[in-house]
Protein backbone atom coordinates (compact mmCIF):
# COMPACT_ATOMS: atom_id res chain seq x y z
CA UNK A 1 1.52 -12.33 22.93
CA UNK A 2 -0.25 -15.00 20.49
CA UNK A 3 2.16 -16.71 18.07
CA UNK A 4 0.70 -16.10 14.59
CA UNK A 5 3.57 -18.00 13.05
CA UNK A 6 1.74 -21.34 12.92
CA UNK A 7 -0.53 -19.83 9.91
CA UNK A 8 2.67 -19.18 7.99
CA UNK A 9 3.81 -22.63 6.17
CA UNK A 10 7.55 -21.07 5.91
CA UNK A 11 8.15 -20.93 8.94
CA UNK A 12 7.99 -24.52 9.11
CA UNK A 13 10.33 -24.96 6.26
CA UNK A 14 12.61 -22.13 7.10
CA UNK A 15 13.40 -23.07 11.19
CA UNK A 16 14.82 -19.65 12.70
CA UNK A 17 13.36 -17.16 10.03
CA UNK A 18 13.47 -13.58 11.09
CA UNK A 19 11.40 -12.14 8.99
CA UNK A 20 11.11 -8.25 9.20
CA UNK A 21 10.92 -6.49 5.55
CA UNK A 22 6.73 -6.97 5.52
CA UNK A 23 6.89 -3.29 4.16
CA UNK A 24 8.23 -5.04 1.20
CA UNK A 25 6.02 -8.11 1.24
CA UNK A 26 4.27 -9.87 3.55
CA UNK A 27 4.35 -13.90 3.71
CA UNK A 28 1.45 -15.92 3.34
CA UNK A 29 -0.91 -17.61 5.57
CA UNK A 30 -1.72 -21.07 5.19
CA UNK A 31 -5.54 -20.42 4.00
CA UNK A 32 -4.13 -18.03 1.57
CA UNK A 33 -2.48 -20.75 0.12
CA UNK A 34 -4.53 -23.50 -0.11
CA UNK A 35 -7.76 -20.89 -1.38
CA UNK A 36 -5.13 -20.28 -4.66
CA UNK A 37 -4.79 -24.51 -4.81
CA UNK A 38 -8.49 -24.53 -4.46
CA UNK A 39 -8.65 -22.20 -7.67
CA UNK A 40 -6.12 -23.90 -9.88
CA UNK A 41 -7.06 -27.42 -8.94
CA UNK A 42 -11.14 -27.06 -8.62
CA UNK A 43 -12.81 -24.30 -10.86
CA UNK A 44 -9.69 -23.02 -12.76
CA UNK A 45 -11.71 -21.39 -15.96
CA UNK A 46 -12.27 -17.98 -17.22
CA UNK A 47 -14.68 -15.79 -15.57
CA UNK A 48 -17.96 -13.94 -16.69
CA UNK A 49 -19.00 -15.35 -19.87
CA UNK A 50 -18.41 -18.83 -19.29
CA UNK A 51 -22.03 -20.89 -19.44
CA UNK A 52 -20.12 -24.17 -18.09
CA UNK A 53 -20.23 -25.00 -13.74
CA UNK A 54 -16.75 -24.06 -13.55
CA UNK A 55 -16.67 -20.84 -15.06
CA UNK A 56 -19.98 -19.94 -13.28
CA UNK A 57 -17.92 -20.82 -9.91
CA UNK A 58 -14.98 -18.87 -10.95
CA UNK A 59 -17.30 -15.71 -11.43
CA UNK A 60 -18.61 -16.22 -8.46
CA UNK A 61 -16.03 -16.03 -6.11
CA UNK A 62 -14.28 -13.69 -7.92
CA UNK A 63 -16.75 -11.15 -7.60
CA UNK A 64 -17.52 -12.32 -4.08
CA UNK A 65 -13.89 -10.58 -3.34
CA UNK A 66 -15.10 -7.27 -4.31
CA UNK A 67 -18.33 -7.33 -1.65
CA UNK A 68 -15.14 -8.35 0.71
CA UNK A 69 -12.87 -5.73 -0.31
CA UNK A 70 -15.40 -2.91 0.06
CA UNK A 71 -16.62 -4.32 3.33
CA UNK A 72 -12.65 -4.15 4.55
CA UNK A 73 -11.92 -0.79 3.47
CA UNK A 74 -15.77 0.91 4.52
CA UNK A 75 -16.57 1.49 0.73
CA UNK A 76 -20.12 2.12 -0.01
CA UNK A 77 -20.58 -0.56 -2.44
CA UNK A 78 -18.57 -3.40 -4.60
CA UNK A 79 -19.03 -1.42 -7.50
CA UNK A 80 -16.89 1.09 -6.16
CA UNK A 81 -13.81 -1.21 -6.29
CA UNK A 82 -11.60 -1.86 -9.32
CA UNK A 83 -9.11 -5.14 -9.05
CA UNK A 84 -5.79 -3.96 -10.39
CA UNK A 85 -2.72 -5.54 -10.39
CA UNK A 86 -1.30 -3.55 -7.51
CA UNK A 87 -1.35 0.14 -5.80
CA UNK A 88 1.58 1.04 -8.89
CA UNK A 89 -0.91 -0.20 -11.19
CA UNK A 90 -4.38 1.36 -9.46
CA UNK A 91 -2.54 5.25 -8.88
CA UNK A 92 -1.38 4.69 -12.68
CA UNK A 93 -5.25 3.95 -13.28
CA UNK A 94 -6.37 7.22 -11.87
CA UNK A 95 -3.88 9.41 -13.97
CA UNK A 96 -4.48 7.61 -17.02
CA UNK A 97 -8.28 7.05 -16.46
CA UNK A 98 -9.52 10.21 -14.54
CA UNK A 99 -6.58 12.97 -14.34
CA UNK A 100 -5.56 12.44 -18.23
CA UNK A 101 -9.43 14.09 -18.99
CA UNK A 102 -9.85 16.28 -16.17
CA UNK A 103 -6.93 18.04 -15.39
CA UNK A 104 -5.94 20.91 -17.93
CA UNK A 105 -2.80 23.25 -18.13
CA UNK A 106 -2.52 25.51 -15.55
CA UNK A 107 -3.76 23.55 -12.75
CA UNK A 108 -1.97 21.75 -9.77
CA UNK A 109 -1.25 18.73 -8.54
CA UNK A 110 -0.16 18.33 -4.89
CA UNK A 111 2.20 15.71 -3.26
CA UNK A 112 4.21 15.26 -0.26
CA UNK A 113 7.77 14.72 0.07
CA UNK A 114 7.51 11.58 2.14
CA UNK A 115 5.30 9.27 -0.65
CA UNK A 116 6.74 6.14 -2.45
CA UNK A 117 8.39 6.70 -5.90
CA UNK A 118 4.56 5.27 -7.56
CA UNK A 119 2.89 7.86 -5.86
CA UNK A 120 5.13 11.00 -6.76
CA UNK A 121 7.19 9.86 -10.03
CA UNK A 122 3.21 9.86 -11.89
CA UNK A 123 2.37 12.97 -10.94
CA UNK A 124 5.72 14.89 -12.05
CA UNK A 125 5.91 13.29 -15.25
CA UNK A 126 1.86 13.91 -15.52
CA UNK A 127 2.34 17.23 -14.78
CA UNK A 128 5.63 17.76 -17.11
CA UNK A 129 3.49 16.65 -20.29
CA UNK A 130 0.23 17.92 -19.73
CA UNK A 131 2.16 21.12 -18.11
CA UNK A 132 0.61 21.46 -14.87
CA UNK A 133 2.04 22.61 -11.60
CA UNK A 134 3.59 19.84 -9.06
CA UNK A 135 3.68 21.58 -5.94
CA UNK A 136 5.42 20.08 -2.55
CA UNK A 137 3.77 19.06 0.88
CA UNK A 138 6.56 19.29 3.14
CA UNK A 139 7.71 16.72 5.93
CA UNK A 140 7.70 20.33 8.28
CA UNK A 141 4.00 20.64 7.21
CA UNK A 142 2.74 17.65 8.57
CA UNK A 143 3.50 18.93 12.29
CA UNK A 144 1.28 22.18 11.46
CA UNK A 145 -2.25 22.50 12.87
CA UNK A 146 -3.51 22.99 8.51
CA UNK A 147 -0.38 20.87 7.42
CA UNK A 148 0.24 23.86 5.59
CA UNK A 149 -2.42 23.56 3.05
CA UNK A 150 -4.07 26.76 3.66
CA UNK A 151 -0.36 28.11 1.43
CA UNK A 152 -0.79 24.98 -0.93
CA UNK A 153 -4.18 24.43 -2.00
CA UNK A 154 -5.97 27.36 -4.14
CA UNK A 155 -9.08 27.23 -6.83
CA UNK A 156 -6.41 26.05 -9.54
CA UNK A 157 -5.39 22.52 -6.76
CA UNK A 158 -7.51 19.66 -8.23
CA UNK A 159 -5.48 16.70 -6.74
CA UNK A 160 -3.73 16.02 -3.77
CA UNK A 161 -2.07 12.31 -3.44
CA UNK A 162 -1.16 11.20 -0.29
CA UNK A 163 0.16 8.26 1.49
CA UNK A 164 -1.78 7.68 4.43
CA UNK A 165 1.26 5.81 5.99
CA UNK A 166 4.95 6.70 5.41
CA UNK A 167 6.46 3.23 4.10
CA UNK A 168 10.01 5.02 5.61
CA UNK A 169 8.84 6.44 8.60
CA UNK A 170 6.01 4.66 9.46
CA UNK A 171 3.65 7.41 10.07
CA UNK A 172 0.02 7.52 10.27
CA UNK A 173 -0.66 10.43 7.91
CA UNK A 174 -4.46 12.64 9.52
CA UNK A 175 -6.11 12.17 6.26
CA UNK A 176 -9.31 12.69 7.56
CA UNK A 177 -8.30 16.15 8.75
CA UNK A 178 -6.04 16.81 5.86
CA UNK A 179 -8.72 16.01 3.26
CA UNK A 180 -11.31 17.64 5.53
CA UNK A 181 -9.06 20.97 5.57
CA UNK A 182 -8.00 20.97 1.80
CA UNK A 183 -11.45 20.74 0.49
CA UNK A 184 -12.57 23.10 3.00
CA UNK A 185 -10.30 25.75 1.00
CA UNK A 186 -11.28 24.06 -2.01
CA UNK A 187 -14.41 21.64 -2.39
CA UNK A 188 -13.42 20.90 -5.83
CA UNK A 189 -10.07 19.49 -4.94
CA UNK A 190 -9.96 15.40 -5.36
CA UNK A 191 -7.82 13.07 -3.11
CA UNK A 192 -5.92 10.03 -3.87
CA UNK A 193 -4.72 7.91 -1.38
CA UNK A 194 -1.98 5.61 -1.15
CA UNK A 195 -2.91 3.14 1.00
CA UNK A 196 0.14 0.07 0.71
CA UNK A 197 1.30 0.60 4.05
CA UNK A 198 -2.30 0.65 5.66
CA UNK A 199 -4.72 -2.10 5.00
CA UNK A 200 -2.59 -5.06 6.37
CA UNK A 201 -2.07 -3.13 9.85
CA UNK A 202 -4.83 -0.57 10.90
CA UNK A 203 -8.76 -0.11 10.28
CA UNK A 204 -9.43 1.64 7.23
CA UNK A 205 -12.30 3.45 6.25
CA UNK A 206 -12.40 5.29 3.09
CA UNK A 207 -15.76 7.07 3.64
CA UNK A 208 -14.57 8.40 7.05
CA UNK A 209 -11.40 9.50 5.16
CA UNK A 210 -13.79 11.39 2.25
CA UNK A 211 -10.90 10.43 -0.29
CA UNK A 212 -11.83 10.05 -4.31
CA UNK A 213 -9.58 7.21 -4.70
CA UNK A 214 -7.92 5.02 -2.43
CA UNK A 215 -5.43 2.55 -3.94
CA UNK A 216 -3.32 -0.99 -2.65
CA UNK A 217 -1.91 -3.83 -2.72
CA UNK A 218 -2.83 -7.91 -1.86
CA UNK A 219 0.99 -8.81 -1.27
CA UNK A 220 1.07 -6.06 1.55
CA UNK A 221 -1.99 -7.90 3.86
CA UNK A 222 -0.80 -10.99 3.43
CA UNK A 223 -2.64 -12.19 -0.38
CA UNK A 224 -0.80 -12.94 -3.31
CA UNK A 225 1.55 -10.47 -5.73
CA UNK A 226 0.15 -8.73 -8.82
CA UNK A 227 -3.24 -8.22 -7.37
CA UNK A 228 -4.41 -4.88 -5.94
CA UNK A 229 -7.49 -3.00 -5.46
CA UNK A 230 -8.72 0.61 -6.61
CA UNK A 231 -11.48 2.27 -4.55
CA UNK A 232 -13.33 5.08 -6.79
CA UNK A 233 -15.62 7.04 -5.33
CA UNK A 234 -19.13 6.97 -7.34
CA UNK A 235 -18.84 10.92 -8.45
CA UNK A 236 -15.57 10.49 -9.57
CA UNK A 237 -16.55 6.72 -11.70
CA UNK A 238 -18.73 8.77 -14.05
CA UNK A 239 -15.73 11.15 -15.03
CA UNK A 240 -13.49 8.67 -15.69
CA UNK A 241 -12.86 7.62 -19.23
CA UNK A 242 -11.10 3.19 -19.79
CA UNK A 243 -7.15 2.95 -19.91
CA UNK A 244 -6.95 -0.46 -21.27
CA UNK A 245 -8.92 -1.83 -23.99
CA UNK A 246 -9.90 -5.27 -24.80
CA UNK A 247 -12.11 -8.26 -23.78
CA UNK A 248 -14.03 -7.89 -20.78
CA UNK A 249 -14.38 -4.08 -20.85
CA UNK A 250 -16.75 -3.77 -24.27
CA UNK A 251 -20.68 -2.86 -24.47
CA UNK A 252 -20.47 -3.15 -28.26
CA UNK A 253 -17.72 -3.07 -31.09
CA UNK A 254 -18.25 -1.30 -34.86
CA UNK A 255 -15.74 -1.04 -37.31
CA UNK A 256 -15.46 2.59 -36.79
CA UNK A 257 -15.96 3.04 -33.05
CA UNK A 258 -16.98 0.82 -30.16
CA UNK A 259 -18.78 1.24 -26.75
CA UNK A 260 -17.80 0.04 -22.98
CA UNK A 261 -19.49 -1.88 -20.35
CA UNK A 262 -20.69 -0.09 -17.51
CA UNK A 263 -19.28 0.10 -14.05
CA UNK A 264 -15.96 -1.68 -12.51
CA UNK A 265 -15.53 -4.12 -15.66
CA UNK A 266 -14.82 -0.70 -17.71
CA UNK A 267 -11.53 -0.73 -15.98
CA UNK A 268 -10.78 -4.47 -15.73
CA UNK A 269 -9.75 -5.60 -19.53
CA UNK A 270 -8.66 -9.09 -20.34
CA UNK A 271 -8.31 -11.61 -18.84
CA UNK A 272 -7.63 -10.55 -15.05
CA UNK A 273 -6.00 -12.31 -12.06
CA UNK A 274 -8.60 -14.69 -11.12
CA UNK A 275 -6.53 -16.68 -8.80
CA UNK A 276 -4.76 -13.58 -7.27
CA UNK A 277 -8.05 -12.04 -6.50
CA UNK A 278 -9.66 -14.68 -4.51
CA UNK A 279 -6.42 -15.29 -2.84
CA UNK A 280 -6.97 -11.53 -2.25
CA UNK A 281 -10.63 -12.27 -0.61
CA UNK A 282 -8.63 -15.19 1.62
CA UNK A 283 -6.51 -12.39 2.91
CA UNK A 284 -9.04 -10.45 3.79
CA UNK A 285 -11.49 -13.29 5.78
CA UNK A 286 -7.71 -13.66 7.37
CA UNK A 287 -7.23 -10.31 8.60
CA UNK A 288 -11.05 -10.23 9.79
CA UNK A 289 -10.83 -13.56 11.18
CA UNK A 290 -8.21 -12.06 13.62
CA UNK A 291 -9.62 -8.40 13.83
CA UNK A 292 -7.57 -5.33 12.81
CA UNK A 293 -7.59 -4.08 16.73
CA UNK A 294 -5.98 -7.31 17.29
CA UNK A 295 -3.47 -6.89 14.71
CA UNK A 296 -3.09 -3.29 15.59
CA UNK A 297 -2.24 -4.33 19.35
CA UNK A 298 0.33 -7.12 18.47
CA UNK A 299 2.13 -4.96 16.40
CA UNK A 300 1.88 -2.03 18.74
CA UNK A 301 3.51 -3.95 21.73
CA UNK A 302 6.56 -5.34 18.87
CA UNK A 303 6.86 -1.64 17.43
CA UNK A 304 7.35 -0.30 21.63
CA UNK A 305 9.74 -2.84 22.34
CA UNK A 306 12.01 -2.22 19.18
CA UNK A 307 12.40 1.27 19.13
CA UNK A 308 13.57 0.43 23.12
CA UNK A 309 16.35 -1.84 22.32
CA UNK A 310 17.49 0.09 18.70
CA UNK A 311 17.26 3.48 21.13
CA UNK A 312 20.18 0.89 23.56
CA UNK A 313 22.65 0.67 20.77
CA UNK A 314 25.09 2.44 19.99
CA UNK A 315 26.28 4.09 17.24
CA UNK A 316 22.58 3.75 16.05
CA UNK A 317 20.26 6.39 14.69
CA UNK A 318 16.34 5.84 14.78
CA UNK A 319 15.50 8.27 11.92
CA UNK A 320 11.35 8.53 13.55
CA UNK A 321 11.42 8.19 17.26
CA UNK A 322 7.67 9.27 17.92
CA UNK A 323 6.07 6.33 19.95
CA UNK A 324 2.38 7.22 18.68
CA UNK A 325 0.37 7.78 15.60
CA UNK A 326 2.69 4.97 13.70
CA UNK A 327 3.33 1.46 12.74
CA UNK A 328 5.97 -1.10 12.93
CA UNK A 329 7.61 0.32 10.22
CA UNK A 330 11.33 1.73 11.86
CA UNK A 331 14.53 3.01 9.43
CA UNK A 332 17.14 3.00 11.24
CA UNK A 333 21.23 3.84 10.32
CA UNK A 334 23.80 2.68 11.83
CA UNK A 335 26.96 5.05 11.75
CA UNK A 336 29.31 2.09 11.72
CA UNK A 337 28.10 -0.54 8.96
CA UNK A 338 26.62 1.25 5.94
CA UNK A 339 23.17 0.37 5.15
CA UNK A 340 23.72 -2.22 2.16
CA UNK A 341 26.27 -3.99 4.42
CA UNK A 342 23.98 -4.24 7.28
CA UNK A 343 21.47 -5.66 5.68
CA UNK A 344 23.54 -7.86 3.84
CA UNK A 345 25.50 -9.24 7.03
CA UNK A 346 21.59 -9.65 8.87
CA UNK A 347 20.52 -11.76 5.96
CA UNK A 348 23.45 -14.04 6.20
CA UNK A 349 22.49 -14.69 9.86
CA UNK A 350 18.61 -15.30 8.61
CA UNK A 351 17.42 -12.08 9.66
CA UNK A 352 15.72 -10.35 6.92
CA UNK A 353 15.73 -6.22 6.57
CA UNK A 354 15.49 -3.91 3.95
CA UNK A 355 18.60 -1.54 3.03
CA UNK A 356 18.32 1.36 0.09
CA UNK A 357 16.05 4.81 -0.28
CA UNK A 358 12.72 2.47 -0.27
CA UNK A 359 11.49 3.91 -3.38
CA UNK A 360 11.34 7.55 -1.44
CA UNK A 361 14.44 9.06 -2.94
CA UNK A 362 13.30 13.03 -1.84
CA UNK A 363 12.48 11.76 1.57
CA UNK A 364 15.72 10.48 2.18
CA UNK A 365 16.97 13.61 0.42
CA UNK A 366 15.37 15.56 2.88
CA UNK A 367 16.40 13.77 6.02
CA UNK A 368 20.43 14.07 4.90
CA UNK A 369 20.50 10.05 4.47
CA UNK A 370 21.24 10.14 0.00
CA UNK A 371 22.71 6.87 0.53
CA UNK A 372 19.71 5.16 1.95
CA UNK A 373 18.55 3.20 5.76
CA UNK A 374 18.09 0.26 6.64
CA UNK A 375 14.48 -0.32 7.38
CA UNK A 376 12.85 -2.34 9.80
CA UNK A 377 9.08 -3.80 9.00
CA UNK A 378 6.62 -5.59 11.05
CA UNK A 379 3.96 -8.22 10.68
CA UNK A 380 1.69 -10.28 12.73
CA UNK A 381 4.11 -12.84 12.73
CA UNK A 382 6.74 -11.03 14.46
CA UNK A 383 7.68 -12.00 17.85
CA UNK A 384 9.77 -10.42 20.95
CA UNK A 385 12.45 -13.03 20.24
CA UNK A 386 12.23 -11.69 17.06
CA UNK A 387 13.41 -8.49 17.70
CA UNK A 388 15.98 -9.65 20.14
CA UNK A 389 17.77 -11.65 17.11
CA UNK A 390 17.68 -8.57 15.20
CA UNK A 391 19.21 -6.50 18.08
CA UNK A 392 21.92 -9.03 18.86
CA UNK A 393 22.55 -9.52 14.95
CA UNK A 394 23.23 -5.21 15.01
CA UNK A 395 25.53 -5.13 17.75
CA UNK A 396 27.68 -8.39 16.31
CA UNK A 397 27.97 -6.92 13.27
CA UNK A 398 28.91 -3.09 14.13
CA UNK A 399 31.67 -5.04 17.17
CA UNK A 400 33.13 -6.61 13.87
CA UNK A 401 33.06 -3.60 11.97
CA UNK A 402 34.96 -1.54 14.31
């Protein structure tokens, strides 16, 4: 397997890092890095309405990102993306921006019980104050031919947000059948998708998918924090109305009312994360540069060979077993050490997991584990010996605990 851990500078810093919560975060590569330096120490001015070189530079490859970003994701065009500062802050955009004005009383919103806290805790309170109807996607329904949507979506359904990966269990959601099938029953139905746990591991195309928004995050695929990325379908830019006002957003300003710009910049007020979003575009020439199949395989082989040795301990419970249709994204319990403990006791050794409910309370309701997992992520910097420090780290740990 190629070693992808000489792109990562901490590695080099932190000798014997085991780093395995990239559900979390991912670290950053090298060129990530040094493309944020290049911001902050070359061209580090305010974009768009500067007249000066720098500023003109800054504009430039800040907007250059959003050609890159709709390239990666198989949007029609740039001005179908909207930089945010994360998928919390792009699924808040779409209830505040298109749902707030399009959705009345009465009608329905539908979610599954497996998505992240950002893409479920929106649409409840959404629907408690505008009083619409949240209805449930079950975990059963994914394993049904319709996913059970032919008893869930009606004339009144006008959006159904989905994660297309499970940041718990890891799987690869059909939301090209599931969107195909729902609007089948209802063409007037719209479809977000969360897309956190996707873009840094598999090929993602959002016109293949036929979603109205797809939403993520830079600090998941290896870019900086507080930068994200809103895709928005062309239809549904028209109906939606600004969130934020400010600079940056305005066509003209009165005393008693003002206009907005047209397009993307509508959405982006003030003064936005310059550096974040070309460090963004860095992570995206970086994923490219080593081709999603090629990420997609590394991770595969990692993802085989951990649930083998986790499904060797004992005393061990691998809450998704299924070998296909996933990432490297594992929860696991162990029924000696409780989950905070584990993961506690693995970071002491260097070996870095995740322990709680993973911002998916009802999931973990659902699968009898109210106290949380421990979860295991993977990146392309992962490594067998990786996973062997991990497995050794378990079995120390639940010896001691006995």
């Amino acid at each position: 397997m190629k070693d992808y851990k000489k792109y990562f500078p901490i590695f080099e810093k932190e000798k014997g890092l085991v780093y395995l919560d990239s559900a979390a975060t991912s670290l950053k590569p090298k060129v990530v890095l040094d493309k944020l330096m290049e911001y902050y120490t070359e061209y580090s001015a305010n974009i768009h309405r500067g007249l000066y070189p720098m500023s003109e530079r800054a504009s430039e490859e800040y907007e250059k990102v959003r050609g890159k970003v709709a390239s990666f994701i198989g949007a029609k065009s740039p001005e179908e993306i909207v930089f945010t500062s994360g998928t919390t802050a792009a699924i808040n955009l779409v209830a505040r921006a298109w749902a707030e004005n399009n959705l009345k009383e009465g009608d329905e919103i539908l979610v599954s019980e497996m998505e992240h806290h950002s893409n479920f805790v929106v649409w409840q309170q959404l629907a408690k104050r505008k009083k619409l109807s949240l209805r449930i996607l079950s975990l059963e329904d994914f394993w049904q031919e319709k996913f059970g949507l032919d008893k869930l979506v009606n004339k009144r359904t006008k959006l159904m947000a989905v994660a297309q990966i499970s940041n718990v269990l890891g799987k690869i959601n059909p939301i090209e059948k599931m969107v195909a099938e729902a609007k089948k029953i209802n063409p007037e139905i719209r479809v977000l998708v969360d897309g956190a746990q996707s873009v840094g591991h598999v090929e993602v195309d959002v016109q293949k998918m036929g979603c109205d928004f797809f939403a993520f995050s830079g600090h998941k695929m290896y870019g900086p924090t507080g930068v994200g990325a809103l895709y928005v379908c062309e239809d549904r830019m028209k109906e939606m109305e600004p969130a934020d006002f400010g600079g940056g957003m305005i066509g003209e300003v009165g005393i008693v009312d003002s206009s907005w710009a047209e397009g993307v910049e509508k959405f982006e007020a003030g003064t936005p994360p310059i550096a974040q979003v070309i460090g963004m575009g860095a992570a995206v020439d970086f994923l490219m540069g080593i081709g999603m199949k090629n990420v997609e395989e590394h991770e595969s082989k990692l993802l085989e060979y951990l649930l083998e040795k986790l499904g060797e301990l004992e005393d061990v419970l691998v809450v998704n077993e299924e070998r296909h249709n996933r990432i490297g994204v594992v929860a696991m319990v162990s029924r000696v050490v409780p989950s905070h403990d584990l993961g506690y006791e693995l970071g002491e050794k260097g070996i870095c997991v995740r322990s709680g409910l993973h911002c998916a309370q009802p999931l973990h309701n659902k699968i009898g584990e109210k106290y949380g997992t421990t979860r295991i992520s993977l990146g392309v910097y992962n490594s067998i010996e990786d996973i062997n420090k991990l497995v050794e780290g378990i079995k120390k740990i639940q010896k001691d605990y006995k």
